[in-house]
C-alpha atoms as a PDB file:
ATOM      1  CA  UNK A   1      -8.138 -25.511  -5.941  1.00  0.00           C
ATOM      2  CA  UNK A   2      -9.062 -24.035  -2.527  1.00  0.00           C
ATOM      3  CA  UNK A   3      -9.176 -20.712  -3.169  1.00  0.00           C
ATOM      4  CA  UNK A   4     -12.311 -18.698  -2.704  1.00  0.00           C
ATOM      5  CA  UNK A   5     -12.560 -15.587  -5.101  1.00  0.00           C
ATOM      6  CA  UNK A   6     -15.006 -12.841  -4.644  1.00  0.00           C
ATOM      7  CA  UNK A   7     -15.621 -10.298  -7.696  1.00  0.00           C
ATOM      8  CA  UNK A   8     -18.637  -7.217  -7.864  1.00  0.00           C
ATOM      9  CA  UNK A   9     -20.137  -6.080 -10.900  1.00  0.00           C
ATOM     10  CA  UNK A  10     -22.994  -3.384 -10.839  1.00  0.00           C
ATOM     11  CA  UNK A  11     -25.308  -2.142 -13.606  1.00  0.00           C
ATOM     12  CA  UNK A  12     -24.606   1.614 -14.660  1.00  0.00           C
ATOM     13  CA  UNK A  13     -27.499   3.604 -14.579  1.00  0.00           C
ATOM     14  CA  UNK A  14     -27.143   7.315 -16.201  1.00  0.00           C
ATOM     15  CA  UNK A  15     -29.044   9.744 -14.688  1.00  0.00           C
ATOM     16  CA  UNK A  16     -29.580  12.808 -15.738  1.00  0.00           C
ATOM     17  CA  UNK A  17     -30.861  15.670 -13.548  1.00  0.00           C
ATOM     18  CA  UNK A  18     -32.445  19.149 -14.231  1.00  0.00           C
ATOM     19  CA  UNK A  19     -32.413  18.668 -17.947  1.00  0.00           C
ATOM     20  CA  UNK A  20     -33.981  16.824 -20.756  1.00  0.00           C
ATOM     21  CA  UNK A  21     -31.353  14.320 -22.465  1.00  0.00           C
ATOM     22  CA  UNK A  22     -32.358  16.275 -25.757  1.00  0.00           C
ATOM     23  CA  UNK A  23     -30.871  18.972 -24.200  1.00  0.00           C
ATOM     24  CA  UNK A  24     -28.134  17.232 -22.525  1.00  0.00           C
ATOM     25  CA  UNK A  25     -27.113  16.265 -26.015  1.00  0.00           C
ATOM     26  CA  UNK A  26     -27.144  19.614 -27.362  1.00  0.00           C
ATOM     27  CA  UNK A  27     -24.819  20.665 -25.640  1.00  0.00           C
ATOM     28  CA  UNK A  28     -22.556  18.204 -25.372  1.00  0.00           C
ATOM     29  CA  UNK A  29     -22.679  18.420 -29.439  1.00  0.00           C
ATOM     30  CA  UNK A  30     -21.593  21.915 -29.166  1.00  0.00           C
ATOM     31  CA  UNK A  31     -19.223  21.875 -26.810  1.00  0.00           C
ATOM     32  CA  UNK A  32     -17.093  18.501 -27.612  1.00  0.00           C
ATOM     33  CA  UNK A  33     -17.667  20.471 -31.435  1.00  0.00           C
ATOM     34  CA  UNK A  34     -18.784  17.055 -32.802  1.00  0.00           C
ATOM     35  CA  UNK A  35     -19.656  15.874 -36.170  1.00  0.00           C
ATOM     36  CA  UNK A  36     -23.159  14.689 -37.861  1.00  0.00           C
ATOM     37  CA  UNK A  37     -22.043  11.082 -37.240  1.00  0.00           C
ATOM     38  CA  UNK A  38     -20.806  11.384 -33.953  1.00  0.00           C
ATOM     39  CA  UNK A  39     -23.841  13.195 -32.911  1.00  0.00           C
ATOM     40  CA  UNK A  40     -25.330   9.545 -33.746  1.00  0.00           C
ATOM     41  CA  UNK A  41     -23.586   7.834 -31.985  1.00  0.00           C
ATOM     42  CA  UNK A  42     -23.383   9.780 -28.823  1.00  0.00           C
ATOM     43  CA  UNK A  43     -27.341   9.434 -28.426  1.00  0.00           C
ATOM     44  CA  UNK A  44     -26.769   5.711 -28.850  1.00  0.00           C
ATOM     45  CA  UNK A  45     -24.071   6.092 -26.281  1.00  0.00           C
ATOM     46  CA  UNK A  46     -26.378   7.829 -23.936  1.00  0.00           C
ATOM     47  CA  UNK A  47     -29.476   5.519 -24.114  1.00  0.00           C
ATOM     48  CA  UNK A  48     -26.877   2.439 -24.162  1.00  0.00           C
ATOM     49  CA  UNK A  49     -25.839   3.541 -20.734  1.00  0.00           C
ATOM     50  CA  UNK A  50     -29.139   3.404 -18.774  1.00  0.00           C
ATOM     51  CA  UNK A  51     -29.615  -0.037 -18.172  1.00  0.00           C
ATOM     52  CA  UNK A  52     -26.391  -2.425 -18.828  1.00  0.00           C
ATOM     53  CA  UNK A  53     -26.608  -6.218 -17.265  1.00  0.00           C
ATOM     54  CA  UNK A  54     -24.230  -8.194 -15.340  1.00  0.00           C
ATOM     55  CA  UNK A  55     -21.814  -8.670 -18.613  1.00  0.00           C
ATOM     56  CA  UNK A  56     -18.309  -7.785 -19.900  1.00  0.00           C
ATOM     57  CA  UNK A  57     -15.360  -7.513 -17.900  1.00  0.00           C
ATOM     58  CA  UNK A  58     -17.001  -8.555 -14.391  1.00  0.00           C
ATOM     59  CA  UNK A  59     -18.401 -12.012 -15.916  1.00  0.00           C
ATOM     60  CA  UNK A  60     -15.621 -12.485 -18.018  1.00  0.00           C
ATOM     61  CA  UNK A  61     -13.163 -12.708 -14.854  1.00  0.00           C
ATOM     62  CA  UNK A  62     -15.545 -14.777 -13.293  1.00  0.00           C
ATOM     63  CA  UNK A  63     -15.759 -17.368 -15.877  1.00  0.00           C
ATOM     64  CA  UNK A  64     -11.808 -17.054 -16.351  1.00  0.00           C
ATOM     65  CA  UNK A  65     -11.151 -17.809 -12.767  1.00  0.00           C
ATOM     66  CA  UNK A  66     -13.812 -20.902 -12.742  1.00  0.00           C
ATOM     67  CA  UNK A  67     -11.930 -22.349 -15.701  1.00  0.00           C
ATOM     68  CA  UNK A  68      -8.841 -21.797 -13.454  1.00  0.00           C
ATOM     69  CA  UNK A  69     -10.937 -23.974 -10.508  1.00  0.00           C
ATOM     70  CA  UNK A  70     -11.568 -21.274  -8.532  1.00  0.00           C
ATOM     71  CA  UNK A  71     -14.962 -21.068  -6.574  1.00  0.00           C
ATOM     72  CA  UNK A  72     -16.656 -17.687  -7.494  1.00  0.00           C
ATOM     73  CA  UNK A  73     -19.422 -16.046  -5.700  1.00  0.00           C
ATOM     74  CA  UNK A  74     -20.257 -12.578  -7.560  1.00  0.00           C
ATOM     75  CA  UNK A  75     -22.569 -10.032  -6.492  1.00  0.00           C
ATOM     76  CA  UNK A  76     -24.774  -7.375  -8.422  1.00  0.00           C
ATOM     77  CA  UNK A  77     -27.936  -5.347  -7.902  1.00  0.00           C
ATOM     78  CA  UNK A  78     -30.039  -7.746 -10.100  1.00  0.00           C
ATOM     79  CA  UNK A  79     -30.302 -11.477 -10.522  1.00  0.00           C
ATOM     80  CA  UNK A  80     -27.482 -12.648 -12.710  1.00  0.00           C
ATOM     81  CA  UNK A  81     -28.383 -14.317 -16.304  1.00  0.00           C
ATOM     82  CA  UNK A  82     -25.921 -16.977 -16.246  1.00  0.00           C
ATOM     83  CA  UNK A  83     -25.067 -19.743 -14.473  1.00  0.00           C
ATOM     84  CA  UNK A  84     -22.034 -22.063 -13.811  1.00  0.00           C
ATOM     85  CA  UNK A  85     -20.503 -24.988 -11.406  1.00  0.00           C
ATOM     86  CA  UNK A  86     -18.484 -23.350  -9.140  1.00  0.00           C
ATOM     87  CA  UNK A  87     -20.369 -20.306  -9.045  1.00  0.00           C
ATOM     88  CA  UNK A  88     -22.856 -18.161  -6.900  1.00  0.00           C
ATOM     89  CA  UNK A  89     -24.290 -15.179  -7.233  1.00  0.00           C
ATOM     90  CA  UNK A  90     -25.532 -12.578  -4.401  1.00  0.00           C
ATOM     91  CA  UNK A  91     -28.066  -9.711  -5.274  1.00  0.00           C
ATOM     92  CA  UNK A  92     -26.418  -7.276  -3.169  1.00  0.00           C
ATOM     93  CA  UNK A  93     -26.072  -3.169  -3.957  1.00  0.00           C
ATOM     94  CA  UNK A  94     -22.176  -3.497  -3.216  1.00  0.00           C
ATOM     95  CA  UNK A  95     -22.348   0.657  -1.881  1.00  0.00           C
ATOM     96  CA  UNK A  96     -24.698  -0.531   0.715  1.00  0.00           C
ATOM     97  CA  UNK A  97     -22.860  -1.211   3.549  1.00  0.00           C
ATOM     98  CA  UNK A  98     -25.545  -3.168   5.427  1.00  0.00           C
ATOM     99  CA  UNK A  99     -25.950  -5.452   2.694  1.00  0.00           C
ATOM    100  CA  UNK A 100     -22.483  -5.948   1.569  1.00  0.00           C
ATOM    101  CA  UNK A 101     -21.400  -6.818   5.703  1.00  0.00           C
ATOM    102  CA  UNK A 102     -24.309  -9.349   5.842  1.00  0.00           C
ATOM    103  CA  UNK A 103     -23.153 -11.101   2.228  1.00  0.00           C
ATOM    104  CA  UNK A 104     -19.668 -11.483   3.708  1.00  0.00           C
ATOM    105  CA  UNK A 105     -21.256 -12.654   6.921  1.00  0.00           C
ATOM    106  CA  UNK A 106     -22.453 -15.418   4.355  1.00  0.00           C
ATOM    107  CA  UNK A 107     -19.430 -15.561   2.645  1.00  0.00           C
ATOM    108  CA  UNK A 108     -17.814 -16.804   6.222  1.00  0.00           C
ATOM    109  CA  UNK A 109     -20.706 -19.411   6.774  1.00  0.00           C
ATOM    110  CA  UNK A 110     -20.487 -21.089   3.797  1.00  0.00           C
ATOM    111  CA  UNK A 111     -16.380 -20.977   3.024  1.00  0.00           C
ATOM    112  CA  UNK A 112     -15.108 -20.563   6.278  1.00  0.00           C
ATOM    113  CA  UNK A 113     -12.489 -18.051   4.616  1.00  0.00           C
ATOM    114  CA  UNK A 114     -11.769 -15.749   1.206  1.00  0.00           C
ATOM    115  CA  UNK A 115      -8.543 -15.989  -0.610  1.00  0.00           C
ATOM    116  CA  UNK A 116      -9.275 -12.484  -2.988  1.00  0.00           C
ATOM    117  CA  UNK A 117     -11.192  -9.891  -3.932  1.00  0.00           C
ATOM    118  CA  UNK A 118     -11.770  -7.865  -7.088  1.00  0.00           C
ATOM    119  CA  UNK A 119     -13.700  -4.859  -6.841  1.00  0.00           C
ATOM    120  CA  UNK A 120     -14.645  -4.327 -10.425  1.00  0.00           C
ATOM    121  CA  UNK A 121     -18.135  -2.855 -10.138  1.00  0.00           C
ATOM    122  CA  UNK A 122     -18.599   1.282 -11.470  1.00  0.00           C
ATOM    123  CA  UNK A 123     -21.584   3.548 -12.896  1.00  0.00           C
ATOM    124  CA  UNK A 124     -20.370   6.195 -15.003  1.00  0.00           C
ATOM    125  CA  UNK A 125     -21.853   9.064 -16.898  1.00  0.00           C
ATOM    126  CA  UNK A 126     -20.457  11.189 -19.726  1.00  0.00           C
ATOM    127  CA  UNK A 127     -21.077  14.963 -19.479  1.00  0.00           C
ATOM    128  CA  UNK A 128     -18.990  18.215 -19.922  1.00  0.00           C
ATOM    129  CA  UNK A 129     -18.410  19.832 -16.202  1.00  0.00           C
ATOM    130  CA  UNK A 130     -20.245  22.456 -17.135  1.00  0.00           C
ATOM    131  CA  UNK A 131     -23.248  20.229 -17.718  1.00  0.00           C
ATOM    132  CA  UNK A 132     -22.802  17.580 -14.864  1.00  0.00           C
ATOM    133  CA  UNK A 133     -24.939  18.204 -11.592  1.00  0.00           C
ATOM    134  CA  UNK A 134     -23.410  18.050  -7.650  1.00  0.00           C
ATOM    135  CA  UNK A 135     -26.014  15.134  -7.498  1.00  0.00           C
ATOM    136  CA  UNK A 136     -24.475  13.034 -10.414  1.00  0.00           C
ATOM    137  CA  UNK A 137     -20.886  13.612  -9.031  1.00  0.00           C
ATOM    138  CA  UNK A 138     -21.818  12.840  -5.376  1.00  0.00           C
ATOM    139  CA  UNK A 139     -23.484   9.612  -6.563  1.00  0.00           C
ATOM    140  CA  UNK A 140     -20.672   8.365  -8.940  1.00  0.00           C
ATOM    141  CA  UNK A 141     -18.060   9.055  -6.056  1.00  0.00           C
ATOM    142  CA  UNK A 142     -20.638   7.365  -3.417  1.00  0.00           C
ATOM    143  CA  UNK A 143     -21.323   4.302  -5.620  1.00  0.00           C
ATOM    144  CA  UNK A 144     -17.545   3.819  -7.232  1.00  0.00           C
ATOM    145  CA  UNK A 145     -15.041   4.448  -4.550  1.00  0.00           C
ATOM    146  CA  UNK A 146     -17.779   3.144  -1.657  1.00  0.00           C
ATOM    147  CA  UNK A 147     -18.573  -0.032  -2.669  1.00  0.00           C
ATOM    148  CA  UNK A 148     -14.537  -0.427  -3.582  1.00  0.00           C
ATOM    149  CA  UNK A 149     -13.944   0.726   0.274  1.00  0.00           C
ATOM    150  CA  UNK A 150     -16.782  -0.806   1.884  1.00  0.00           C
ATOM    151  CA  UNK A 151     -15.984  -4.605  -0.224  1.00  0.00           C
ATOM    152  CA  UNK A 152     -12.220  -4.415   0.596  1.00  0.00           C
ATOM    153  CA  UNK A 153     -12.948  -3.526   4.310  1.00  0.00           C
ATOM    154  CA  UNK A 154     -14.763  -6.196   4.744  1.00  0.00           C
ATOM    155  CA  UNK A 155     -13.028  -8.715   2.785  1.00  0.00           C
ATOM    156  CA  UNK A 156      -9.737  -7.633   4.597  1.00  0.00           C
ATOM    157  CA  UNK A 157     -11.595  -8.448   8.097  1.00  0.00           C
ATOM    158  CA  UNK A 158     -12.059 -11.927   6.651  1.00  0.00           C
ATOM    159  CA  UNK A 159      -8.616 -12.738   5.087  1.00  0.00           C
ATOM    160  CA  UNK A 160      -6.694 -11.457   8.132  1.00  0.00           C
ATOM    161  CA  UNK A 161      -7.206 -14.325  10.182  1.00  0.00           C
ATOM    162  CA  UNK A 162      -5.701 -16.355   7.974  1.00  0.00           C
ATOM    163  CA  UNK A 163      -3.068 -13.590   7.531  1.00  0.00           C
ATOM    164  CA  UNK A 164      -3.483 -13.451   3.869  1.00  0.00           C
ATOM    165  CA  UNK A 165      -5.541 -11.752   1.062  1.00  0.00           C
ATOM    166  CA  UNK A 166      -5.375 -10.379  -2.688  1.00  0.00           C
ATOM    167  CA  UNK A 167      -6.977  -7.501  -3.115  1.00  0.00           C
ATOM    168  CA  UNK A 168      -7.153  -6.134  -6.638  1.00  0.00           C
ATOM    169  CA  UNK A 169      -9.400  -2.679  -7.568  1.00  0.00           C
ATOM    170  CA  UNK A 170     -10.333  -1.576 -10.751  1.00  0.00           C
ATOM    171  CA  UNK A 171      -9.235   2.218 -12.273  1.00  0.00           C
ATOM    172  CA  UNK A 172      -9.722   2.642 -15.986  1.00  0.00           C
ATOM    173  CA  UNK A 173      -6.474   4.098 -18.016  1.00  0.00           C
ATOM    174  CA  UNK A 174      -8.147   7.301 -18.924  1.00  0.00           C
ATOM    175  CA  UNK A 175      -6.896   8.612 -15.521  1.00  0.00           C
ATOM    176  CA  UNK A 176      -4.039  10.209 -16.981  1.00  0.00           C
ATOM    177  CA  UNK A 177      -5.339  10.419 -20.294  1.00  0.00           C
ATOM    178  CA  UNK A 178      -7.796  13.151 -18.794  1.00  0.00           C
ATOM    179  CA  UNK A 179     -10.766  12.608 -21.231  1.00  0.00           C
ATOM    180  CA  UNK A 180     -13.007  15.366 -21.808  1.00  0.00           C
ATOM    181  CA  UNK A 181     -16.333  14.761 -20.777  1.00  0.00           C
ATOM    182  CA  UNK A 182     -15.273  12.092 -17.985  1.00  0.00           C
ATOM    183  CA  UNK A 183     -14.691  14.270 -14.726  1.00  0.00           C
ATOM    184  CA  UNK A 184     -16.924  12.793 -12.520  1.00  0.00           C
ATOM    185  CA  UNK A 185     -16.047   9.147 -13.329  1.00  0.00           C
ATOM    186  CA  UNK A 186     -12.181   9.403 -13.437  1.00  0.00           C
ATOM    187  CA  UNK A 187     -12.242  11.861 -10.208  1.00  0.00           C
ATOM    188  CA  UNK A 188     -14.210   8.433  -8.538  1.00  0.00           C
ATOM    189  CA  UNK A 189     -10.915   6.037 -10.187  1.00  0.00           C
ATOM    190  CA  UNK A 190      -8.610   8.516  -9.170  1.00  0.00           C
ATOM    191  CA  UNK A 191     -10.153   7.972  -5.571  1.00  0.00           C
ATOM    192  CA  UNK A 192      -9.819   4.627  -6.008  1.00  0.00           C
ATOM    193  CA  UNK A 193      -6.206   4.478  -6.681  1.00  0.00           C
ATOM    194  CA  UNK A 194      -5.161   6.732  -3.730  1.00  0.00           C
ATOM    195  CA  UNK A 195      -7.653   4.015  -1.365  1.00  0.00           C
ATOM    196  CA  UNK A 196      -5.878   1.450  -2.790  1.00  0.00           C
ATOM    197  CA  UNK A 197      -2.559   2.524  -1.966  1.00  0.00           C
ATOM    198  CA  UNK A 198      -3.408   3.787   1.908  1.00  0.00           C
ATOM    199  CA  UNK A 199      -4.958   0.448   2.136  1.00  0.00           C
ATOM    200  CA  UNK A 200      -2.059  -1.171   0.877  1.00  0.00           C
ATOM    201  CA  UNK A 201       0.305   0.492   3.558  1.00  0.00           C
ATOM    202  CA  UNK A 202      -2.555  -0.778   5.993  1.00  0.00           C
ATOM    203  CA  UNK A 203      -2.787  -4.565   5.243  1.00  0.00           C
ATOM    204  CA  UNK A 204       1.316  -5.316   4.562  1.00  0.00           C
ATOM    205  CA  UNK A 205       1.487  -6.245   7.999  1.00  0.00           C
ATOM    206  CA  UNK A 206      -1.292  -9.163   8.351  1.00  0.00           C
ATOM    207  CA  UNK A 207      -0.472 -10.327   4.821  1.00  0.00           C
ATOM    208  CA  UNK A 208      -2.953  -9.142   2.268  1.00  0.00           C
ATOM    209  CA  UNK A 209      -2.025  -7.343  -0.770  1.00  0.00           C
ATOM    210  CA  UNK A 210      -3.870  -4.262  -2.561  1.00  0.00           C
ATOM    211  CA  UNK A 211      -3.101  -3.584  -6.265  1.00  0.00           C
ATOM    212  CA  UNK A 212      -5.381  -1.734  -8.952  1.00  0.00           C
ATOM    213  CA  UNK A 213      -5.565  -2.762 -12.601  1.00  0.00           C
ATOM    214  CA  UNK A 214      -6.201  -0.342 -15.482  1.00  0.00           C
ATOM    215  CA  UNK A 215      -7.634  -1.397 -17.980  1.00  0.00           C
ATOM    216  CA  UNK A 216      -7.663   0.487 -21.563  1.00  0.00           C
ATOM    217  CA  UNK A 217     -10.796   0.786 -23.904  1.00  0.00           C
ATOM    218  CA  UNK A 218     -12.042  -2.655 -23.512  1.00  0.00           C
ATOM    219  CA  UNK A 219     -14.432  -4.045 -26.009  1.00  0.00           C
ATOM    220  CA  UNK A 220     -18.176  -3.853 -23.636  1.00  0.00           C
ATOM    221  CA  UNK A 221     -21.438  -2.434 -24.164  1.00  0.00           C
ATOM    222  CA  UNK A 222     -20.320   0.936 -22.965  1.00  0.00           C
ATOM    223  CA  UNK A 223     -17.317   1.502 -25.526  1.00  0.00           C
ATOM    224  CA  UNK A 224     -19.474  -0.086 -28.589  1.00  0.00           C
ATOM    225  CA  UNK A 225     -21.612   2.834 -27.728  1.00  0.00           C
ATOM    226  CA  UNK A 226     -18.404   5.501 -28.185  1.00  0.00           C
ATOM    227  CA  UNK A 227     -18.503   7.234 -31.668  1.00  0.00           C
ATOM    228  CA  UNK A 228     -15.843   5.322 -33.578  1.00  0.00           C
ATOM    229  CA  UNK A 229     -13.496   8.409 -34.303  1.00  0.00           C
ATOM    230  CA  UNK A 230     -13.369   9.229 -30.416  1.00  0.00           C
ATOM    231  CA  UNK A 231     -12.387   5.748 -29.142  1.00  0.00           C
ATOM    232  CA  UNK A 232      -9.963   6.090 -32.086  1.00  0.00           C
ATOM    233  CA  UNK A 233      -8.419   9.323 -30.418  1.00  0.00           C
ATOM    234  CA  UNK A 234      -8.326   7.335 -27.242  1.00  0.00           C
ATOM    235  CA  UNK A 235      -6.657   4.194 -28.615  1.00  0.00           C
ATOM    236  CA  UNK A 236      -3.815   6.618 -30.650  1.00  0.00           C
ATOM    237  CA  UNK A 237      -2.539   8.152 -27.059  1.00  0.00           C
ATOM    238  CA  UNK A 238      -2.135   4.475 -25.609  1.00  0.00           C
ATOM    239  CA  UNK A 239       1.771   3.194 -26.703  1.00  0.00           C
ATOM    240  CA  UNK A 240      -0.023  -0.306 -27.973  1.00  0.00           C
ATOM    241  CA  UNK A 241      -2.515   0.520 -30.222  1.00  0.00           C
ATOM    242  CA  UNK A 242      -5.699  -1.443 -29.887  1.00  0.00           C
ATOM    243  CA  UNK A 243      -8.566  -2.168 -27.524  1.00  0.00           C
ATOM    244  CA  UNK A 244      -7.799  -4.191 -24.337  1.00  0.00           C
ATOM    245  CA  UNK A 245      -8.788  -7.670 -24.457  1.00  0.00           C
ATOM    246  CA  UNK A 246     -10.462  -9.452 -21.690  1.00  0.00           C
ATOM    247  CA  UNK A 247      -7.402 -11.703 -22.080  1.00  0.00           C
ATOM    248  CA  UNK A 248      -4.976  -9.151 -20.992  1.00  0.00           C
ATOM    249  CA  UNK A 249      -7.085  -8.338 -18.048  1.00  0.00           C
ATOM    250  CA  UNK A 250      -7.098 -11.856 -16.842  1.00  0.00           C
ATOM    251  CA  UNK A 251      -3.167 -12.073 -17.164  1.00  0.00           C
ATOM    252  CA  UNK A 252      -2.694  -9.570 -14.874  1.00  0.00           C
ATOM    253  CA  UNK A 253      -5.327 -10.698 -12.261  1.00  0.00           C
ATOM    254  CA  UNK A 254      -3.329 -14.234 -12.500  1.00  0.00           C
ATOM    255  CA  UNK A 255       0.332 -12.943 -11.740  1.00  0.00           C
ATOM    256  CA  UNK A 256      -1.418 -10.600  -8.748  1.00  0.00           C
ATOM    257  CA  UNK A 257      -3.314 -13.251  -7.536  1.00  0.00           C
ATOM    258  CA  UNK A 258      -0.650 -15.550  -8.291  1.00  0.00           C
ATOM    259  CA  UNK A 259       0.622 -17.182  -4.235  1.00  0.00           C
ATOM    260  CA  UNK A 260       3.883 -16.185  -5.707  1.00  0.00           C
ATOM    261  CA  UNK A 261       2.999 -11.949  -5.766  1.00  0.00           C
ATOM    262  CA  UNK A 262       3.154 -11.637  -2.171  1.00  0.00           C
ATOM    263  CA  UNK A 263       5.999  -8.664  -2.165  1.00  0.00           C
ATOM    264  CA  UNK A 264       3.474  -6.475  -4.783  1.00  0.00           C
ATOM    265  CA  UNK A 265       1.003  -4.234  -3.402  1.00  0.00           C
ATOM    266  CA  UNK A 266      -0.020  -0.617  -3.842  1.00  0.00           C
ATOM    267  CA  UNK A 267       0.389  -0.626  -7.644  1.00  0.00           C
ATOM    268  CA  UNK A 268      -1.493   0.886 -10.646  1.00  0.00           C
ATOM    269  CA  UNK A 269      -1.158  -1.262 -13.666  1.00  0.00           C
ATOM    270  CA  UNK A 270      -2.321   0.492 -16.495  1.00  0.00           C
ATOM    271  CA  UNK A 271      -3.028  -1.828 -19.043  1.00  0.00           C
ATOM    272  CA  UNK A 272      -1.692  -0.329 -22.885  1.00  0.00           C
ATOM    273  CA  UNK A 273       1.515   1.173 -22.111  1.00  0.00           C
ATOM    274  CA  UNK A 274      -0.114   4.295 -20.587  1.00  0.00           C
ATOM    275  CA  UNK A 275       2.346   6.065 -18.188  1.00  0.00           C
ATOM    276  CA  UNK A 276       1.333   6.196 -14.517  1.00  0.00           C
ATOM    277  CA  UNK A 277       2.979   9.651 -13.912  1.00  0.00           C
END
């Protein structure tokens, strides 16, 4: 198969500004009123969150579209710890716009072209509004919704001359779930649906399709970190109870990606039967 596919995935880093994390947890115990256990858990939650590698749903649509024959180059901010025919990986910080212009200048060297792109990299951070800084929300918005905007710019600028592209972006089903605790974060996928759709409008004409997938609570590092009885509330608002599997993700990328999708663009696909308003 010809196609070239492009994907980002980013490490989420937590930071936490003007407090101690003891006392960061504190109050997030008192005000989301939570139990002994959950208490527990959360802490796990919040040291699981510092540091996460290039896994979960990033690699796992990279090593479904190389079993499809796809050639895959991937980007993150740190070497990747896998490897695979087919496959290359870029250490690029996908909100820098410098460096994510000069990977797709490389991109164009060694393809000659770029079928799709799947904008699937975030950082997140879990905190009450009353407990989340200006700095934390101006970085997840910076990091989030730029790298989505600055990656499908620039991909767009490549597919056009062959007047045609699939862009797919990444939102998270939560978006009109409105989780507690998970302003800053869905205010950044919110963001990225409204790009999505403006971009959408954009592109039509030269051929290139924009379309964002929801996933629901997908089973990563981040949501093994969730106490058990939240992720439980989560998974009882969806209409199909259970996780999302990497699986379902995939089958949507396909039929998007699919040559055949070229009259759908500017759609949210929540994944889990969770309404899009």
């Amino acid at each position: 198969m010809e196609l070239r596919e492009f994907f980002s995935e980013d490490a989420v880093k937590l930071e936490l500004e003007g407090t101690t994390k003891d006392e960061i947890l504190k109050e997030m115990i008192s005000l989301l009123k939570l139990d002994e256990k959950s208490e527990g858990m959360l802490f796990k939650m919040l040291k699981r969150r510092e540091n996460l590698g290039s896994t979960g749903i990033g690699r796992s649509i990279a090593e479904h579209l190389l079993r499809s024959g796809y050639s895959v180059v991937g980007c993150s901010r740190r070497p990747a710890d896998w490897e695979a025919d087919g496959f290359k990986h870029v250490e690029v910080d996908a909100s820098n716009e410098q460096q994510v212009v000069a990977m797709f200048r490389e991109i164009n060297h060694l393809f000659g072209r770029l079928d799709a792109a799947i904008n699937s990299a975030a950082i997140a951070s879990m905190n009450h509004c009353l407990l989340t800084p200006m700095s934390t929300l101006q970085q997840t918005l910076y990091n989030n919704v730029g790298s989505t905007f600055v990656i499908s710019r620039e991909a767009a600028r490549l597919m056009r001359r062959r007047a045609f592209g699939r862009i797919v972006n990444f939102t998270s089903a939560a978006v009109p779930l409105h989780i507690p605790g998970e302003g800053a974060y869905l205010a950044s996928k919110s963001a990225i649906e409204s790009l999505s759709q403006v971009m959408a409008s954009e592109l039509a004409e030269v051929g290139i399709t924009v379309n964002v997938v929801g996933p629901g609570p997908t089973e990563t590092d981040m949501t093994r970190g969730l106490p058990k009885d939240k992720l439980d509330e989560t998974i009882g608002r969806l209409c199909i109870k259970r996780m999302t599997t990497f699986d379902d993700i995939n089958n949507v990328l396909d039929f998007l990606l699919s040559l055949q999708s070229g009259c759908i663009t500017g759609q949210i696909i929540y994944l889990n039967g969770v309404s899009n308003r």
